[in-house]
C-alpha atoms as a PDB file:
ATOM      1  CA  UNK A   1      -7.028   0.620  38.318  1.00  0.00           C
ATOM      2  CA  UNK A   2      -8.012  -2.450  37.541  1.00  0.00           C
ATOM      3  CA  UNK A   3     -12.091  -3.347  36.606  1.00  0.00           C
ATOM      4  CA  UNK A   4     -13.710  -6.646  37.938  1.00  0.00           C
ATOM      5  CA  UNK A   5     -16.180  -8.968  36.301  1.00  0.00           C
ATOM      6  CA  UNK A   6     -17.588 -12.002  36.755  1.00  0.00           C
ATOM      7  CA  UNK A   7     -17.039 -13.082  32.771  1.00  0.00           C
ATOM      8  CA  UNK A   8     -14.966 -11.399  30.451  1.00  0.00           C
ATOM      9  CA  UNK A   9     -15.400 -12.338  26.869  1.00  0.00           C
ATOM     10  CA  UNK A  10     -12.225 -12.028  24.578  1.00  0.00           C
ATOM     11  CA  UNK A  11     -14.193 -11.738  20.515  1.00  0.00           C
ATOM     12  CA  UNK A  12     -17.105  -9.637  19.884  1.00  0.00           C
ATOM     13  CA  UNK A  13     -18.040 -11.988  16.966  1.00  0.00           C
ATOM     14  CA  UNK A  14     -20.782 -14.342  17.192  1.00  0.00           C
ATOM     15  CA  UNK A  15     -19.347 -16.794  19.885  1.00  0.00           C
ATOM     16  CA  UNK A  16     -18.507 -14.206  22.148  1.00  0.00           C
ATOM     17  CA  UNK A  17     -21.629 -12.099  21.401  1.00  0.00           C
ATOM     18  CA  UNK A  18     -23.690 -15.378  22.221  1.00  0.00           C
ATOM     19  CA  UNK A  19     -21.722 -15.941  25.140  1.00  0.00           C
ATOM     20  CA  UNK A  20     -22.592 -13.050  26.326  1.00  0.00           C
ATOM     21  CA  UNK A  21     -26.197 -12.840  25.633  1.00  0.00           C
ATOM     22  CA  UNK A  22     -26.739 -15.680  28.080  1.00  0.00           C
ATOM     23  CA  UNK A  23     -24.613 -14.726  31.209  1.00  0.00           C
ATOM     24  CA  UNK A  24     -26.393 -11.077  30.518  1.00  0.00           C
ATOM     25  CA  UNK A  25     -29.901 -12.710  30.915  1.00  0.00           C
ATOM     26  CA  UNK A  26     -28.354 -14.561  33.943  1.00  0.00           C
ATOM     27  CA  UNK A  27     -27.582 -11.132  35.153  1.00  0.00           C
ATOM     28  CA  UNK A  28     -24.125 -11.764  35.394  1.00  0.00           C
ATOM     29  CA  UNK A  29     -21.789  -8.651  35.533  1.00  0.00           C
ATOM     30  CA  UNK A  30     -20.012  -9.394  31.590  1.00  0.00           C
ATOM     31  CA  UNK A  31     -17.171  -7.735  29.764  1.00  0.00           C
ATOM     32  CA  UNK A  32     -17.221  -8.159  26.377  1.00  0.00           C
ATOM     33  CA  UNK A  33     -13.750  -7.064  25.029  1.00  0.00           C
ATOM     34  CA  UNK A  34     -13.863  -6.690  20.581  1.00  0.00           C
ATOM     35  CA  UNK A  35     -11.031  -5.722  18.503  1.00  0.00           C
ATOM     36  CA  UNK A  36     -13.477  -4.956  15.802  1.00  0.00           C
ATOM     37  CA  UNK A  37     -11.918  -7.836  13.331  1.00  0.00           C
ATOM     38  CA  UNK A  38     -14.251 -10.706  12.090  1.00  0.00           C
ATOM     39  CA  UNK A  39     -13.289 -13.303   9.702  1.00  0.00           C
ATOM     40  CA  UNK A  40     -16.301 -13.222   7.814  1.00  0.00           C
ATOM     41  CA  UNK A  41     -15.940  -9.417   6.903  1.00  0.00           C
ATOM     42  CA  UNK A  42     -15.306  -9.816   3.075  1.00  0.00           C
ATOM     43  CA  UNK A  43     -18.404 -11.652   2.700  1.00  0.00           C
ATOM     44  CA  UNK A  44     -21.698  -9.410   1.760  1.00  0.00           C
ATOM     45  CA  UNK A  45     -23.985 -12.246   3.152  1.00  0.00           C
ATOM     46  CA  UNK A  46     -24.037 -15.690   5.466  1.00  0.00           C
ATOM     47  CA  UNK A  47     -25.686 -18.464   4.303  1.00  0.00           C
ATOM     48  CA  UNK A  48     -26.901 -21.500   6.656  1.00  0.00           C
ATOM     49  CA  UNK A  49     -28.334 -19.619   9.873  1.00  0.00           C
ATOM     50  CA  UNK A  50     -32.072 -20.395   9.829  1.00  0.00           C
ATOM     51  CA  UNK A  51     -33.504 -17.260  10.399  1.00  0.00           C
ATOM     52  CA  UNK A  52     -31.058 -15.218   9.243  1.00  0.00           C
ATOM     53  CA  UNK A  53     -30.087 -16.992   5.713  1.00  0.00           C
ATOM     54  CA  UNK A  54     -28.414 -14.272   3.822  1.00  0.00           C
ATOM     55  CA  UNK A  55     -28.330 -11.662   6.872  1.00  0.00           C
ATOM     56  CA  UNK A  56     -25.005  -9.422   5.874  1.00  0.00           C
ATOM     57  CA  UNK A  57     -22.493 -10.579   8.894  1.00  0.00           C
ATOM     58  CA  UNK A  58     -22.064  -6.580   9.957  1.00  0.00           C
ATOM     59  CA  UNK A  59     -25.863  -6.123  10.103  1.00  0.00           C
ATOM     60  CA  UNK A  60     -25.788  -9.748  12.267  1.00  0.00           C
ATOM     61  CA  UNK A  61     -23.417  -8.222  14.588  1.00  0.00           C
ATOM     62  CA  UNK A  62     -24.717  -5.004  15.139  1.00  0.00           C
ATOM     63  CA  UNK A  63     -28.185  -6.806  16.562  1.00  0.00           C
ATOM     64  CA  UNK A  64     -26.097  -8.780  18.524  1.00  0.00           C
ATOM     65  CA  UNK A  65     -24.695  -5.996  20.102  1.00  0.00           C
ATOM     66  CA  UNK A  66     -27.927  -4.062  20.851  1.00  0.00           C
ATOM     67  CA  UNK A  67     -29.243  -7.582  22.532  1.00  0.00           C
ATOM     68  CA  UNK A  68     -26.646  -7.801  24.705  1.00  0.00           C
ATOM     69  CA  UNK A  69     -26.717  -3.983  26.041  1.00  0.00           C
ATOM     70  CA  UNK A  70     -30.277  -4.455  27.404  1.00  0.00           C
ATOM     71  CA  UNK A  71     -29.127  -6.971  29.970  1.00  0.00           C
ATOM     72  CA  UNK A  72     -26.058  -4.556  31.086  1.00  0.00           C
ATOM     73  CA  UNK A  73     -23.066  -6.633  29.277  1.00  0.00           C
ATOM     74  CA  UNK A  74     -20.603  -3.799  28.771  1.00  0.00           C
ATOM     75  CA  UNK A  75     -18.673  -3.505  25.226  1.00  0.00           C
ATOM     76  CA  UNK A  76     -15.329  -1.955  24.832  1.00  0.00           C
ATOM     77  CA  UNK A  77     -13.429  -1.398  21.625  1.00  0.00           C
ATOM     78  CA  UNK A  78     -10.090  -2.872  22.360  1.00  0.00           C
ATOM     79  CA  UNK A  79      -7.699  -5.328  21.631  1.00  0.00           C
ATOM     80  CA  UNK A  80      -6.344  -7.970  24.434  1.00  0.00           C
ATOM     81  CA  UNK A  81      -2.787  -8.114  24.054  1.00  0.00           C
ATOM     82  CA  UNK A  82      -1.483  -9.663  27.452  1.00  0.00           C
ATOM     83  CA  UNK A  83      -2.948 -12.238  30.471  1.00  0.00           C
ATOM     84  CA  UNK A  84      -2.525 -12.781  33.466  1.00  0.00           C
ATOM     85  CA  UNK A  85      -3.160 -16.618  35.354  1.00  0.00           C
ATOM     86  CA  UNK A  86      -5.357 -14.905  37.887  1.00  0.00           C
ATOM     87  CA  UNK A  87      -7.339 -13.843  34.577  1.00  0.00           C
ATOM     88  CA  UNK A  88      -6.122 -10.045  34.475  1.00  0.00           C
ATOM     89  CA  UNK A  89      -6.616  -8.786  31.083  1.00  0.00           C
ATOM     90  CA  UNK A  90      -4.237  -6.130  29.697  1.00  0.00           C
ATOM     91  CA  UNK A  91      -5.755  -4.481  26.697  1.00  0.00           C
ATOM     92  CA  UNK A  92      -4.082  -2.498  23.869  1.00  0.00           C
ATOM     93  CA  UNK A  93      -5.881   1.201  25.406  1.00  0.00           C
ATOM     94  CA  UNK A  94      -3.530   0.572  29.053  1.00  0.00           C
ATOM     95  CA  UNK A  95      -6.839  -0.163  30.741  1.00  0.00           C
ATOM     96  CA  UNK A  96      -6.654  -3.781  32.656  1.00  0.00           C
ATOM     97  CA  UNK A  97      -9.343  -5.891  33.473  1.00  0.00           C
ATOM     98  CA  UNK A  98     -10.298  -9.304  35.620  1.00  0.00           C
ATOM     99  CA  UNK A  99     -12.779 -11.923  35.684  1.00  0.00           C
ATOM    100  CA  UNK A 100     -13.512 -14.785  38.135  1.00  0.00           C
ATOM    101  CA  UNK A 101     -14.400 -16.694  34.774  1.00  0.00           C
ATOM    102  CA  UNK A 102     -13.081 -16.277  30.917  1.00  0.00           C
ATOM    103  CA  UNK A 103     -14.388 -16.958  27.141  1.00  0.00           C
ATOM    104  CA  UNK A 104     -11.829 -16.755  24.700  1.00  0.00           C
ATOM    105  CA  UNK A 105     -13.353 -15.853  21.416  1.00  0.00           C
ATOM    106  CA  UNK A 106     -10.946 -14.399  19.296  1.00  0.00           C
ATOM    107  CA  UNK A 107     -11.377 -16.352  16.140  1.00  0.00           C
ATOM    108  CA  UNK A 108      -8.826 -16.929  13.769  1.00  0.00           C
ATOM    109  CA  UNK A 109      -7.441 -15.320  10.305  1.00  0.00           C
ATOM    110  CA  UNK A 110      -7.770 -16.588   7.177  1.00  0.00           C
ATOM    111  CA  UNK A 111      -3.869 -17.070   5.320  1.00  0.00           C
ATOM    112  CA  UNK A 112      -4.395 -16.702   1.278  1.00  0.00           C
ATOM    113  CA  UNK A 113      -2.195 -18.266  -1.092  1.00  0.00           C
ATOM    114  CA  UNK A 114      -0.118 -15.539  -2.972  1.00  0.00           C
ATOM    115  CA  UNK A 115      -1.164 -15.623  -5.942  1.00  0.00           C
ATOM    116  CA  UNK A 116      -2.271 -11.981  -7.144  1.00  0.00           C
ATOM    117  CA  UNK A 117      -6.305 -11.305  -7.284  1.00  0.00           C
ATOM    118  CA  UNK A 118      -7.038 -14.100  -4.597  1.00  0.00           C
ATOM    119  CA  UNK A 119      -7.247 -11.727  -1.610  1.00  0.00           C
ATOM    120  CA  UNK A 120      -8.853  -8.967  -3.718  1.00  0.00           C
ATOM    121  CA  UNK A 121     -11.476 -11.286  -4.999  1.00  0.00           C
ATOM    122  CA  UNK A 122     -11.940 -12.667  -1.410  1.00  0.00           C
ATOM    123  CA  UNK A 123     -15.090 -13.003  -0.785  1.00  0.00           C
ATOM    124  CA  UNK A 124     -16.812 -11.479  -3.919  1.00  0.00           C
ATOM    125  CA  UNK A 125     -15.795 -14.604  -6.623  1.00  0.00           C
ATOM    126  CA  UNK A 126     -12.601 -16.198  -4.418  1.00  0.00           C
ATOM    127  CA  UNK A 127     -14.339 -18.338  -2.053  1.00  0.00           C
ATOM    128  CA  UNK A 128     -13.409 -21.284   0.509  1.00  0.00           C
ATOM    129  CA  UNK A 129     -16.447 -22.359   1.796  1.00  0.00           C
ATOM    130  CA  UNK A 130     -19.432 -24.350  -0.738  1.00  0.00           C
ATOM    131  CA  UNK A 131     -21.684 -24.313   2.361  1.00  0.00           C
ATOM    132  CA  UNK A 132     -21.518 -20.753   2.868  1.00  0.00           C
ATOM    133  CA  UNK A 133     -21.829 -19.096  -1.074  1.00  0.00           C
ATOM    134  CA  UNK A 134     -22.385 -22.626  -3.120  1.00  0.00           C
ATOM    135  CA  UNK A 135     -26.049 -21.884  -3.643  1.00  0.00           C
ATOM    136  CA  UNK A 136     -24.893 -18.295  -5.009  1.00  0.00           C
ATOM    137  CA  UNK A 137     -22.887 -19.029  -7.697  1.00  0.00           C
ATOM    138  CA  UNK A 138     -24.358 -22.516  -8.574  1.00  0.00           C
ATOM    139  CA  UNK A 139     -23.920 -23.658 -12.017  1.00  0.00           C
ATOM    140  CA  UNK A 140     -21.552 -21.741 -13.110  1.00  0.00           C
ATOM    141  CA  UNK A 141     -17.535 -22.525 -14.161  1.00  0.00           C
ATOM    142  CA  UNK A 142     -15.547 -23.558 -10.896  1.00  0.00           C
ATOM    143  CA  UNK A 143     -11.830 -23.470 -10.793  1.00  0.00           C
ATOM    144  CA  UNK A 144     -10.446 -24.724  -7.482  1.00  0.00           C
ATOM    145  CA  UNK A 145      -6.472 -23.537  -6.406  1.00  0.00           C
ATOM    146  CA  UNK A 146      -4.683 -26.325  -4.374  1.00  0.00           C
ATOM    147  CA  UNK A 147      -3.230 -25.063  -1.228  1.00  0.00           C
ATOM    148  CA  UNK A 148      -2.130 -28.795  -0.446  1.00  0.00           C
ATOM    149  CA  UNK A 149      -2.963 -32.627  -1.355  1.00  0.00           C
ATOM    150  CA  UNK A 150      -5.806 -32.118   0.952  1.00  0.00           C
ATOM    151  CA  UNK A 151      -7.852 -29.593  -1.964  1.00  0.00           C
ATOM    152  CA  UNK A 152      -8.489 -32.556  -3.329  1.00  0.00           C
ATOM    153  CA  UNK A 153     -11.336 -32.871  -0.942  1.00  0.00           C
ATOM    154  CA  UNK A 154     -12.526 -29.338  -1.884  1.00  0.00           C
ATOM    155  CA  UNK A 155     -12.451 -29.915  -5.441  1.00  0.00           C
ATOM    156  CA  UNK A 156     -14.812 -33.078  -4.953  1.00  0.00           C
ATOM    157  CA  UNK A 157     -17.418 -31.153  -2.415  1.00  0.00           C
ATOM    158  CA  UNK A 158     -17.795 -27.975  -4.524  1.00  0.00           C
ATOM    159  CA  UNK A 159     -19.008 -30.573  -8.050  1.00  0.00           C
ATOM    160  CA  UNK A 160     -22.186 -30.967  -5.559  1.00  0.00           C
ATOM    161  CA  UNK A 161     -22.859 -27.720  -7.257  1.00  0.00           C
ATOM    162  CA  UNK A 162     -21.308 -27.498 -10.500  1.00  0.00           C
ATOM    163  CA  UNK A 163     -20.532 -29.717 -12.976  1.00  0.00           C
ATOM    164  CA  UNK A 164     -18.400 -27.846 -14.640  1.00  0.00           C
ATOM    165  CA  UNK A 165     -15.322 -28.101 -12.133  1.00  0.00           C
ATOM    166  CA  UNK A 166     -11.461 -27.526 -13.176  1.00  0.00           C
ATOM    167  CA  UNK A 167      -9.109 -28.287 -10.158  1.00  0.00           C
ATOM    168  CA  UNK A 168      -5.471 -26.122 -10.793  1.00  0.00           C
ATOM    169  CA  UNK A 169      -2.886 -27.964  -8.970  1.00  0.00           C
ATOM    170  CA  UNK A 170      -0.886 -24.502  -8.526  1.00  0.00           C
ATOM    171  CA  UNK A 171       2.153 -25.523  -5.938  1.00  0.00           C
ATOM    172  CA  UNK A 172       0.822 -29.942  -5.800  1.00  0.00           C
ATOM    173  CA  UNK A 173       2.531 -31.986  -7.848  1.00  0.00           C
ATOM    174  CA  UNK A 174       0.110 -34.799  -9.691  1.00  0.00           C
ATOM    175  CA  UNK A 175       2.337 -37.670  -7.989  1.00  0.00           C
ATOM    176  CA  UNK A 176       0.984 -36.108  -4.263  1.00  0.00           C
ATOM    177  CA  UNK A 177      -2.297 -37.217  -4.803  1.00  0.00           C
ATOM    178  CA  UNK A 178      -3.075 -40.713  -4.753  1.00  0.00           C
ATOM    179  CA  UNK A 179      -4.564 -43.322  -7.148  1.00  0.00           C
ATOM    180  CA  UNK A 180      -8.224 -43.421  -5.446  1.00  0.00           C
ATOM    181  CA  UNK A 181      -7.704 -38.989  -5.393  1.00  0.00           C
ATOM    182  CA  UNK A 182      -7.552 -39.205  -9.083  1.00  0.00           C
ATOM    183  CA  UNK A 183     -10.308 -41.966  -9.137  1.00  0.00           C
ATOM    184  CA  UNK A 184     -12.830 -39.882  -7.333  1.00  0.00           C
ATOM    185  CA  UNK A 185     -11.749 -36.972  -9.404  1.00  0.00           C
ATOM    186  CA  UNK A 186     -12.984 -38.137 -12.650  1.00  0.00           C
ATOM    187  CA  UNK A 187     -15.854 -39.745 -11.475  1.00  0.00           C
ATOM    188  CA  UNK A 188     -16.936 -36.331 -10.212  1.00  0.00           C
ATOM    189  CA  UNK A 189     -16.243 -34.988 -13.598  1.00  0.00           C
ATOM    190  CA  UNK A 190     -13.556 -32.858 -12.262  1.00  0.00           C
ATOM    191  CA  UNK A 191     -10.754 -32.069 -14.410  1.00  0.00           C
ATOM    192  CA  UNK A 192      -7.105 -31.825 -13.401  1.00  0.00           C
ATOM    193  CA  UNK A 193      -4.873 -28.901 -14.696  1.00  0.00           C
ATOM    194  CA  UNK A 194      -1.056 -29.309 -13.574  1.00  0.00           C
ATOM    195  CA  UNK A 195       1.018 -26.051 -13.314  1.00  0.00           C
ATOM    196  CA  UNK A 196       1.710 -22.969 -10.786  1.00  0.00           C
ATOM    197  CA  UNK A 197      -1.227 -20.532 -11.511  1.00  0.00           C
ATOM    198  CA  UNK A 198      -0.050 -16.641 -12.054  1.00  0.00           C
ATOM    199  CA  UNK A 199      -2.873 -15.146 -11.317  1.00  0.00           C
ATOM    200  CA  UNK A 200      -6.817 -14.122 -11.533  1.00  0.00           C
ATOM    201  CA  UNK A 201      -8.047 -12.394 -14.825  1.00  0.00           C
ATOM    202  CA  UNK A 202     -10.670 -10.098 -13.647  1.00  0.00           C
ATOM    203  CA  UNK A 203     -12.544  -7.658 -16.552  1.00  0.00           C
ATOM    204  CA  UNK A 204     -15.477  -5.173 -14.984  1.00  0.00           C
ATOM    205  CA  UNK A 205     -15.006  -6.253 -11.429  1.00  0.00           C
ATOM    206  CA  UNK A 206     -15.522  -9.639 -12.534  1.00  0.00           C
ATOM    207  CA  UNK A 207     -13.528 -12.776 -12.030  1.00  0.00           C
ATOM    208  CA  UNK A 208     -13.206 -14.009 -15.967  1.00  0.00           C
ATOM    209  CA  UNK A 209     -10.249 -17.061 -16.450  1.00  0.00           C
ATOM    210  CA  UNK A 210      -6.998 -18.492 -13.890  1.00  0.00           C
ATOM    211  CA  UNK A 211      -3.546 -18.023 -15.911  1.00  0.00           C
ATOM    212  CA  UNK A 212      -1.353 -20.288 -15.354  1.00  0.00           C
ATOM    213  CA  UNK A 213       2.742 -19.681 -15.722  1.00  0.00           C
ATOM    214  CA  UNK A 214       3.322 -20.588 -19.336  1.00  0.00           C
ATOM    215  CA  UNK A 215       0.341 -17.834 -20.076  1.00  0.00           C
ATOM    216  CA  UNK A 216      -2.575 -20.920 -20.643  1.00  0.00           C
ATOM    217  CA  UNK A 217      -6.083 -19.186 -19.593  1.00  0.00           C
ATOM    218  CA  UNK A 218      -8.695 -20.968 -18.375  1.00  0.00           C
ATOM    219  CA  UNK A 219     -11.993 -19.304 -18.371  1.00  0.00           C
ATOM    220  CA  UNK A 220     -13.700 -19.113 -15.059  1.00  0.00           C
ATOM    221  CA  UNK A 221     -16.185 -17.606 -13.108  1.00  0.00           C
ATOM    222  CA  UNK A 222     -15.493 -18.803  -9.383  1.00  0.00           C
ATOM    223  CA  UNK A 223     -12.497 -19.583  -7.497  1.00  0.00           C
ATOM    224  CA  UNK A 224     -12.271 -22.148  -4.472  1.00  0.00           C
ATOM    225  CA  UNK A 225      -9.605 -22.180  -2.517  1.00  0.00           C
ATOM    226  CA  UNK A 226      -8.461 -23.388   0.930  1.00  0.00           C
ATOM    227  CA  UNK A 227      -6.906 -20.904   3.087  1.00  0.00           C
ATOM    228  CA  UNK A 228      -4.015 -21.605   5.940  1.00  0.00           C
ATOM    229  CA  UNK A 229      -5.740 -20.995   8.935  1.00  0.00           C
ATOM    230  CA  UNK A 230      -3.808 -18.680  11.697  1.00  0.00           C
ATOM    231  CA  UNK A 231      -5.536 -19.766  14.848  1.00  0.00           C
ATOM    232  CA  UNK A 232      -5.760 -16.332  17.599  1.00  0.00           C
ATOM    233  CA  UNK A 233      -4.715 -18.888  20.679  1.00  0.00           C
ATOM    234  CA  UNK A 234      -1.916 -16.554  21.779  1.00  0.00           C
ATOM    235  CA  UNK A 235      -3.821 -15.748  24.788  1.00  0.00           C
ATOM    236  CA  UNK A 236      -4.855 -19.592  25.491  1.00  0.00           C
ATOM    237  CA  UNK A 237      -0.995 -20.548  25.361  1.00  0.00           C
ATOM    238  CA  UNK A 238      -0.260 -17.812  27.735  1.00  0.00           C
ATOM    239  CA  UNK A 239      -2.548 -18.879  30.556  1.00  0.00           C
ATOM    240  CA  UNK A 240      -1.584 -22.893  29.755  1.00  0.00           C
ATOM    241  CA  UNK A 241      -3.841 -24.642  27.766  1.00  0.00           C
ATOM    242  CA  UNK A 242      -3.364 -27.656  26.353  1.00  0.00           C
ATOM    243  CA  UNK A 243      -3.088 -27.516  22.286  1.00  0.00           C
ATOM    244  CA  UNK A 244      -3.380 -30.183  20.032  1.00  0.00           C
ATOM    245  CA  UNK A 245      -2.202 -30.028  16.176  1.00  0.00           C
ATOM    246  CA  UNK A 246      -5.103 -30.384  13.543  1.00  0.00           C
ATOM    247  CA  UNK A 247      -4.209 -29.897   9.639  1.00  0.00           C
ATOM    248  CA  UNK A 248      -5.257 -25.820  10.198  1.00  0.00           C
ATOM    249  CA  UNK A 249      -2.932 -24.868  13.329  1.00  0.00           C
ATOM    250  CA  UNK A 250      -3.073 -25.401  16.875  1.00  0.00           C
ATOM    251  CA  UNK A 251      -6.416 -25.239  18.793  1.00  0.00           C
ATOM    252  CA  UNK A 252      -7.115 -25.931  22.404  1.00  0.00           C
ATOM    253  CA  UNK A 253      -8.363 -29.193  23.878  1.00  0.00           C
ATOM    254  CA  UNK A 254     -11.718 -28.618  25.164  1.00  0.00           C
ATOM    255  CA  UNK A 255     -14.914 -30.620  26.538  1.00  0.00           C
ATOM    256  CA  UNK A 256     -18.346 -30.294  24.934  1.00  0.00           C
ATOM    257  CA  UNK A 257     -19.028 -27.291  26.396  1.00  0.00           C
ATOM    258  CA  UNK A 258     -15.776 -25.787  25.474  1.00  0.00           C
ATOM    259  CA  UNK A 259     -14.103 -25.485  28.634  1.00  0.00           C
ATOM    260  CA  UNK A 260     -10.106 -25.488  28.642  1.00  0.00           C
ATOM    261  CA  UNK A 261      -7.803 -27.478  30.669  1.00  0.00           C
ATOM    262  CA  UNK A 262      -7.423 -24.626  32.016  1.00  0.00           C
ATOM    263  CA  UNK A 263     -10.186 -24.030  35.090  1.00  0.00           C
ATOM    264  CA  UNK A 264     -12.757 -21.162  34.419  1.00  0.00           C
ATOM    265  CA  UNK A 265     -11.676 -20.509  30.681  1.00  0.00           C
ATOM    266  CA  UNK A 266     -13.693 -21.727  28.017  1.00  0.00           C
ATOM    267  CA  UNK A 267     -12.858 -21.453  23.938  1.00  0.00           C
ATOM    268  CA  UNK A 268     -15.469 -20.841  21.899  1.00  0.00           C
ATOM    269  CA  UNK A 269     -16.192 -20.283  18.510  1.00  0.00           C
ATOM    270  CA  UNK A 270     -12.861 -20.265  15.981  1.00  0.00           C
ATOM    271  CA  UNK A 271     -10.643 -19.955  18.669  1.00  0.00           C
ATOM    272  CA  UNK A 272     -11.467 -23.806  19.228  1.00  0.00           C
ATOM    273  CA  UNK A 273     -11.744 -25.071  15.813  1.00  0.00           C
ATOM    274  CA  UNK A 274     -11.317 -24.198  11.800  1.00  0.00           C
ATOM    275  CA  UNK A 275     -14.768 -25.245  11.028  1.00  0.00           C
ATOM    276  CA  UNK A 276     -16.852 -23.495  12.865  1.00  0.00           C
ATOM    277  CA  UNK A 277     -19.390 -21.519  11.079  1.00  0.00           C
ATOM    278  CA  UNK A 278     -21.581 -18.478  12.352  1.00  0.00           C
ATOM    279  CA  UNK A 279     -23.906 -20.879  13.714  1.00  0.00           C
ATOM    280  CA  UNK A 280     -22.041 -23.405  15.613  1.00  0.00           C
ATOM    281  CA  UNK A 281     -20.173 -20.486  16.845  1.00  0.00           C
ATOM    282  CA  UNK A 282     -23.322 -19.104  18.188  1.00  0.00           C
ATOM    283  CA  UNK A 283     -24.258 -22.412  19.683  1.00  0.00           C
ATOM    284  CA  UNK A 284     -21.197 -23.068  20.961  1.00  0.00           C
ATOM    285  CA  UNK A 285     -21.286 -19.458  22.726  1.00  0.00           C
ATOM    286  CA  UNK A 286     -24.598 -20.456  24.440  1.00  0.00           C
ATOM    287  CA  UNK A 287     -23.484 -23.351  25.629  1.00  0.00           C
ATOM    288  CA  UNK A 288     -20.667 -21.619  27.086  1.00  0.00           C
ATOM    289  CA  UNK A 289     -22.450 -18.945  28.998  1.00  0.00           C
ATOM    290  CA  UNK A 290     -24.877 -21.533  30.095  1.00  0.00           C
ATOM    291  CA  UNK A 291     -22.050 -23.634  31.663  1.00  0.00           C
ATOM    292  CA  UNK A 292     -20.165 -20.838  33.414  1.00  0.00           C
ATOM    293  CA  UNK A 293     -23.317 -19.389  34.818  1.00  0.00           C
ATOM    294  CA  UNK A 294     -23.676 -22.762  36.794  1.00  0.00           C
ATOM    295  CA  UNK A 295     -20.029 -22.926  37.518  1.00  0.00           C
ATOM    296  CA  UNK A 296     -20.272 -19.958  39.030  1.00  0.00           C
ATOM    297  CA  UNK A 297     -23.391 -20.578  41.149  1.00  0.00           C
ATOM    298  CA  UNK A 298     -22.324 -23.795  42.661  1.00  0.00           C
ATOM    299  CA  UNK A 299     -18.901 -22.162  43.536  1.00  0.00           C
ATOM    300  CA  UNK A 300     -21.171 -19.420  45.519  1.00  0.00           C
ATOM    301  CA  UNK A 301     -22.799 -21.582  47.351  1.00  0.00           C
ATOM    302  CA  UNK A 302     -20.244 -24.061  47.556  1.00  0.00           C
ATOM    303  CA  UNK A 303     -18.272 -21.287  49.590  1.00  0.00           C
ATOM    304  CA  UNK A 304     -21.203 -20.083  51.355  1.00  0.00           C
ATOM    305  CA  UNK A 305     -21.841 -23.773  52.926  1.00  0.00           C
ATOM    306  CA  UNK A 306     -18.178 -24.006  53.882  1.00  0.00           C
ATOM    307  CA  UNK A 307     -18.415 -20.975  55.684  1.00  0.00           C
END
């Protein structure tokens, strides 16, 4: 048996949540469908969201979910794993559901270099974003792991907040980055350590120095580094959107309200772009549900005139 709604929203994070917070105050009949796995989950707090500076993202969520129940959005644990083009949803439990309109909100994961203590620092003293924890850990001894030339850029935004900023080119060679990268570089007072990093030293739960290969420590006390992004667009590609390539993966083409080239499905959130952070996804969501609960309208009546 298959359910019908008039939206279903693929991500229970803060896109789809917002999403769904408007087309439940439009008292529109919305499936929110959550697999339960946010990208910000190793982080203890978010930064940035006035309001809710330093809310812990699991707290943020769990609100979000008690808005959206008083307006009668339904919530099911569940994973998406197939779609139709007539917008029938298969999900991981056998149950299959259908919208007249979609939100795809599934977000994307986060793709750490290999190096050992990176993903079991994530989030504590590993970091990626100087917007989201620079504040926190201000001052203190940066080292920033090159994923590619483009670090570079990383290494120059995080000095905003320390001056004391050692950029490990890890996998880079020095002749990758050009003469105005190096330029910039020591202007910011950054300096430049050549050589594949080992690993994290870590002493009382506490990120202390980077090794490198030939055993040279460099004492530390924060990590930057730039994750590979793995865009969640499986379900996008499926129903035939139109991708484009962006230096973190594949993400759909959309308009300013996040609609798809694909009529009635809207991305929102990190399923349309790398740098989207709690609160543009949360924007982005609105505008969303805003925009379909018009679409929707003017299709009813639309029909009902033609009639």
């Amino acid at each position: 048996m298959t359910n019908t709604y008039e939206v279903m929203v693929i991500g229970g994070g803060a896109a789809g949540l917002s999403a769904a917070l408007v087309l439940g105050r439009a008292r529109r009949r919305t499936l929110v469908v959550d697999a339960g796995e946010p990208r910000n989950t190793p982080a203890a707090h978010m930064q940035g969201y006035l309001s809710r500076d330093g809310m812990p993202p699991a707290e943020f969520l769990e609100i979000g979910r008690e808005e959206i129940a008083r307006y009668g959005v339904e919530l099911v644990r569940d994973t998406a794993v197939d779609i139709a083009r007539d917008f029938t949803v298969m999900l991981a439990s056998g149950r299959t559901v259908q919208g007249r309109r979609l939100v795809v909100a599934t977000g994307l994961k986060d793709a750490l270099p290999d190096v050992p203590g990176v993903a079991e620092r994530f989030g504590k003293d590993v970091l990626h974003c100087p917007y989201c924890h620079g504040w926190e850990v201000r001052d203190q001894a940066f080292g920033v792991l090159a994923t590619t030339p483009l670090s570079v850029h990383q290494a120059l935004m995080v000095s905003q907040w320390s001056k004391d900023v050692t950029f490990f080119l890890h996998t880079v060679e020095q002749d990758e980055l050009s003469d105005d990268d190096l330029r910039r570089l020591a202007a910011a007072g950054v300096d430049v350590v050549p050589g594949e990093v080992d690993g994290l030293v870590v002493a009382d739960d506490r990120l202390t120095a980077v090794r490198l290969k030939d055993g040279t420590t460099f004492a530390r006390e924060v990590v930057f580094t730039t994750p590979g992004a793995i865009p969640q667009t499986d379900l996008l590609a499926r129903l035939g959107a139109e991708l484009h390539e962006t230096p973190f993966g594949s993400y759909p083409v959309v308009d300013p309200t996040g609609q798809t080239t694909v009529p009635g499905v809207w991305a929102v959130g990190n399923a349309m772009g790398f740098a989207e952070q709690v609160v543009n996804a949360a924007a982005g969501g609105y505008r969303a549900g805003a925009t379909i609960n018009g679409d929707l309208l003017m299709s009813d009546l639309n029909a009902a005139i033609q009639v």
